[in-house]
Each structure stands twice: as C-alpha cells, then as structure tokens.
Protein backbone atom coordinates (compact mmCIF):
# COMPACT_ATOMS: atom_id res chain seq x y z
CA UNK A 1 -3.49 -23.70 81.57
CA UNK A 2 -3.76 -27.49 82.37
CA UNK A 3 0.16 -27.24 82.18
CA UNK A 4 0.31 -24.93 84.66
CA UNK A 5 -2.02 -26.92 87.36
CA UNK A 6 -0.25 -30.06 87.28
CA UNK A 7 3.13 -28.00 87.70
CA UNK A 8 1.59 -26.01 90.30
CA UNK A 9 -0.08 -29.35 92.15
CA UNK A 10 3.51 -31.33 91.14
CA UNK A 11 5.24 -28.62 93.26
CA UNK A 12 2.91 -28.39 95.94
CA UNK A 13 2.78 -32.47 96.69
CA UNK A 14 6.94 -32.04 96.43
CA UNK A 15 6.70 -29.30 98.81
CA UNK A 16 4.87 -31.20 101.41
CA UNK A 17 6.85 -33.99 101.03
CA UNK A 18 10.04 -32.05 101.63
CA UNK A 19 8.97 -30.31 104.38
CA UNK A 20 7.64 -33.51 106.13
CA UNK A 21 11.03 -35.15 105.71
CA UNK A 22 13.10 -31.93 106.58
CA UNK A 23 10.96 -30.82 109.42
CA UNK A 24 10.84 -34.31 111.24
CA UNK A 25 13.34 -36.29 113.61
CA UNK A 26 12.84 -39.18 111.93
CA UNK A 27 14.07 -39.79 108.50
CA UNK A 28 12.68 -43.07 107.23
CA UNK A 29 9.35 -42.35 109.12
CA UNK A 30 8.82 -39.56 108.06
CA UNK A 31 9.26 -40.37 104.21
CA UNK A 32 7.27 -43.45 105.37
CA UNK A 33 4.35 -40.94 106.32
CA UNK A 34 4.95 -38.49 103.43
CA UNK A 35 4.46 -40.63 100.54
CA UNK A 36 1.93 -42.86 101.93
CA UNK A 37 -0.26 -40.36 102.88
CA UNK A 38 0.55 -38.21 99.21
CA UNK A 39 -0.08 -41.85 97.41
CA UNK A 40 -3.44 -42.34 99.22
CA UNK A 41 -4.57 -39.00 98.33
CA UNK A 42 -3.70 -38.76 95.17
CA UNK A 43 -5.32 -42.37 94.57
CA UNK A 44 -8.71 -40.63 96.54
CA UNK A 45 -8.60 -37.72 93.36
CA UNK A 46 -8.29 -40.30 90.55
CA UNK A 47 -11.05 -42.18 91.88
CA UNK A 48 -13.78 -39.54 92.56
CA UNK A 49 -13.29 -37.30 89.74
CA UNK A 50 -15.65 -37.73 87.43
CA UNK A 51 -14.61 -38.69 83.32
CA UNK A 52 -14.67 -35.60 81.77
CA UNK A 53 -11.60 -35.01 83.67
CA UNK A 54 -10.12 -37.88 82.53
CA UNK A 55 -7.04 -35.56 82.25
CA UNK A 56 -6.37 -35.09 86.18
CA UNK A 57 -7.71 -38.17 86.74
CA UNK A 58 -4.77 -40.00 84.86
CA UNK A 59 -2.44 -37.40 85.87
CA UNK A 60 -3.81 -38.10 90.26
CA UNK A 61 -3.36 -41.79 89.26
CA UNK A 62 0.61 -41.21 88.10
CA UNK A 63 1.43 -38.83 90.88
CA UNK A 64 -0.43 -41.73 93.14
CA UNK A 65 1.52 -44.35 91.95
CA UNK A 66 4.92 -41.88 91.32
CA UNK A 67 5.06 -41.46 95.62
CA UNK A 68 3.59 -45.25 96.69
CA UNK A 69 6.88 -46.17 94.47
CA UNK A 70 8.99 -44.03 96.86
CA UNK A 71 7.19 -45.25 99.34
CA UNK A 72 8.31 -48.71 98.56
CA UNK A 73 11.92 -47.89 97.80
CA UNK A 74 12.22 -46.40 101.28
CA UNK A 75 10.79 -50.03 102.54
CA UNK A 76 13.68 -51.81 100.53
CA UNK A 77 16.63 -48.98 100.63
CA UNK A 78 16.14 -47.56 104.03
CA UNK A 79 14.15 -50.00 106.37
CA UNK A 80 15.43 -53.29 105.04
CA UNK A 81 18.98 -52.31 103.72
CA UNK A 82 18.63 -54.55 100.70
CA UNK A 83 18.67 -57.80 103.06
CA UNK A 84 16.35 -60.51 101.36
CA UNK A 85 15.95 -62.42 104.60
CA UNK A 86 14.24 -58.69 106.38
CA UNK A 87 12.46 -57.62 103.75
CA UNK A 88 10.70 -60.74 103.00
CA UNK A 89 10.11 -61.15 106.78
CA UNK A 90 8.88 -58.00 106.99
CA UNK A 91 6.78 -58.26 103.50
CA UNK A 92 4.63 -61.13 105.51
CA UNK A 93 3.84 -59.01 108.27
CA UNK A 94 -0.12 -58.34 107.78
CA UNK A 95 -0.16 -54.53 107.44
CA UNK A 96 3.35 -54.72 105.19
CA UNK A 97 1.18 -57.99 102.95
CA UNK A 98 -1.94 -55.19 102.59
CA UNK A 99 0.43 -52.54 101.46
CA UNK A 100 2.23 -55.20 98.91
CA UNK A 101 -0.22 -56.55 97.04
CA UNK A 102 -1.37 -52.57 97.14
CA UNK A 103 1.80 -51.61 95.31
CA UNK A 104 1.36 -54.67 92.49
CA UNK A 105 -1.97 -52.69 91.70
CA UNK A 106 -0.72 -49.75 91.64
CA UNK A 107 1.98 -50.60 89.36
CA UNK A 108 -0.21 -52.12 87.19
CA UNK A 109 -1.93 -49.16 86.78
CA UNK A 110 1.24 -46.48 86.08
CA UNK A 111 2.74 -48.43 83.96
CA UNK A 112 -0.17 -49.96 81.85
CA UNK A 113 -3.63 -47.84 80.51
CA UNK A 114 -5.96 -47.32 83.29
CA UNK A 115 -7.12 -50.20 84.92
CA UNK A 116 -10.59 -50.53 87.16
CA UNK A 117 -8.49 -52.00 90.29
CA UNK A 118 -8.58 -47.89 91.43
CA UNK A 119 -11.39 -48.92 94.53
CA UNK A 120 -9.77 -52.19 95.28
CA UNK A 121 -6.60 -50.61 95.59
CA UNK A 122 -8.08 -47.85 97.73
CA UNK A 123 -9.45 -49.90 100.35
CA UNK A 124 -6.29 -52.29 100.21
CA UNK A 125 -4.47 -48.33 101.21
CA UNK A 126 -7.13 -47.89 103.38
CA UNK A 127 -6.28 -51.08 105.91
CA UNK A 128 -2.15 -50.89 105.36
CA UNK A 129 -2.70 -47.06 106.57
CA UNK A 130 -4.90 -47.87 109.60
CA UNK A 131 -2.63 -50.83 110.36
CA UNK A 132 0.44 -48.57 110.54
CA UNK A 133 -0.15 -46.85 113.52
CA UNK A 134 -0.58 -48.24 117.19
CA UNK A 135 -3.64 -46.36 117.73
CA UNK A 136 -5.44 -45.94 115.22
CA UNK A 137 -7.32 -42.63 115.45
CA UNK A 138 -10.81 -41.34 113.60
CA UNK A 139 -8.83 -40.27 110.22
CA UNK A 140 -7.80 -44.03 109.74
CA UNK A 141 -11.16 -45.46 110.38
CA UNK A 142 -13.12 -42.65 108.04
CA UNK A 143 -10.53 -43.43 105.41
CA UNK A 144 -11.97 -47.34 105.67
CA UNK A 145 -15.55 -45.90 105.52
CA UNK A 146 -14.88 -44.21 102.67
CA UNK A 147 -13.07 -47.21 101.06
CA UNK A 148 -15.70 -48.97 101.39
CA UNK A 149 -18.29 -46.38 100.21
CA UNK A 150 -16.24 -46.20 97.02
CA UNK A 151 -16.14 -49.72 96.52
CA UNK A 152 -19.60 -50.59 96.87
CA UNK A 153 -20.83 -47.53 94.76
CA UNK A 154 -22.27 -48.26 91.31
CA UNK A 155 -19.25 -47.60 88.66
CA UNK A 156 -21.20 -46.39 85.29
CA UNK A 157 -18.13 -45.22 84.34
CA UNK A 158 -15.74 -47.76 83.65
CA UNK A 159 -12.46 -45.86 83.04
CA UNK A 160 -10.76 -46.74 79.59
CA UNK A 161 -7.95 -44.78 77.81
C-alpha cells in the first residue's frame, strides 16, 4: 500500500513537471519553475508531517532534494553552458547565493540520514523563490510567513533515522 502512494505521488510530481516543461515557451524557465516549485513543496511535506510518518517524511525529503538537484543541473547545463566564469558570476548574484547555500543543505540531507537543517533550508527556499520573480506576488510573501512560522516553532521532535 505505501508502495503504491509513493509510485502514485512519484508519477504525479513527474507529471506536473512534464507538463510544465512541454506546455511552456520557455524551456529552461520553465524547468527553472517546475522543479523549484516541486523541491519547495516537497521540502514543505517533510517538514510538517508529523514522526509517525517518518516514512513519507524521508521519502518528501528525497523527492525534495531529487528535483532541487535538477533544478541545479538546469542552472549549470542549460543557463550557464558549463562556463566557470558565468556560473560563478551568476552563483554571487543574491537570489542565485540564497538558492546555493540552499542546495549544500539539501544535499546534505539526501545523501546523509536526516538532518535538522529541514526549517533553515525552508526559509533559505523561501527568499531564493520570492527573489526570482520581478514582482513578487502574495504566494511568495506567504511562503516567507510560513518559513518563518516553521522556523520559530518549538521542534519536540528532533528527526533521527
């Protein structure tokens, strides 16, 4: 049954990033928009389920950091073309900095047992999303609130494997 959920919410975040990219006009945008947005959400699950879900929780936090590595190939491959000199230009820019240091977390926590960076991380998103638009509209600020709702709440439940 569990098998069948994650399968179920694997092909549904797939879906919606397919049809974002296919559906669009532009290509490197629009995977830009796609996994960012499937990366914050996914991050959002892990962090407010509570521990006796540890399963999806885990399984939110790979799938979050499975598209905010897409994400950052599409920075390197598509945007920058593998040109050092770009990418770290563009890696300083303040919004591009957020979403870095971002990605370091988030790496940390795929590849290694499940760290307590999740809220950090979130409100690190949080800024690099609202940052990445020119006008920034009431979804991007109520993604900050919540940010910082999360990280200010009290954590009894420090996540461990």
């Amino acid at each position: 049954m569990i098998f069948t959920i994650k399968v179920l919410l694997v092909l549904l975040s797939f879906g919606y990033f397919a049809a974002s990219i296919l559906l669009g006009y532009d290509f490197v945008k629009d995977i830009y928009k796609a996994s960012g947005q499937l990366a914050l959400i996914f991050l959002f699950l892990s962090i407010i389920l509570p521990n006796r879900f540890i399963i999806f929780v885990k399984f939110f936090g790979k799938l979050s950091g499975f598209y905010a590595i897409l994400h950052f190939l599409n920075f390197i491959i598509l945007d920058n073309q593998f040109v050092l000199k770009d990418l770290l230009y563009n890696i300083l820019a303040i919004r591009n900095l957020l979403g870095f240091i971002a990605f370091v977390f988030i790496v940390l926590m795929f590849f290694k047992k499940y760290l307590n960076y999740s809220n950090f991380v979130f409100l690190l998103l949080a800024f690099h999303y609202s940052l990445s638009v020119k006008i920034p509209e009431t979804l991007h600020y109520l993604v900050i609130f919540i940010a910082f709702l999360l990280l200010f709440r009290s954590k009894s439940d420090i996540r461990k494997n």
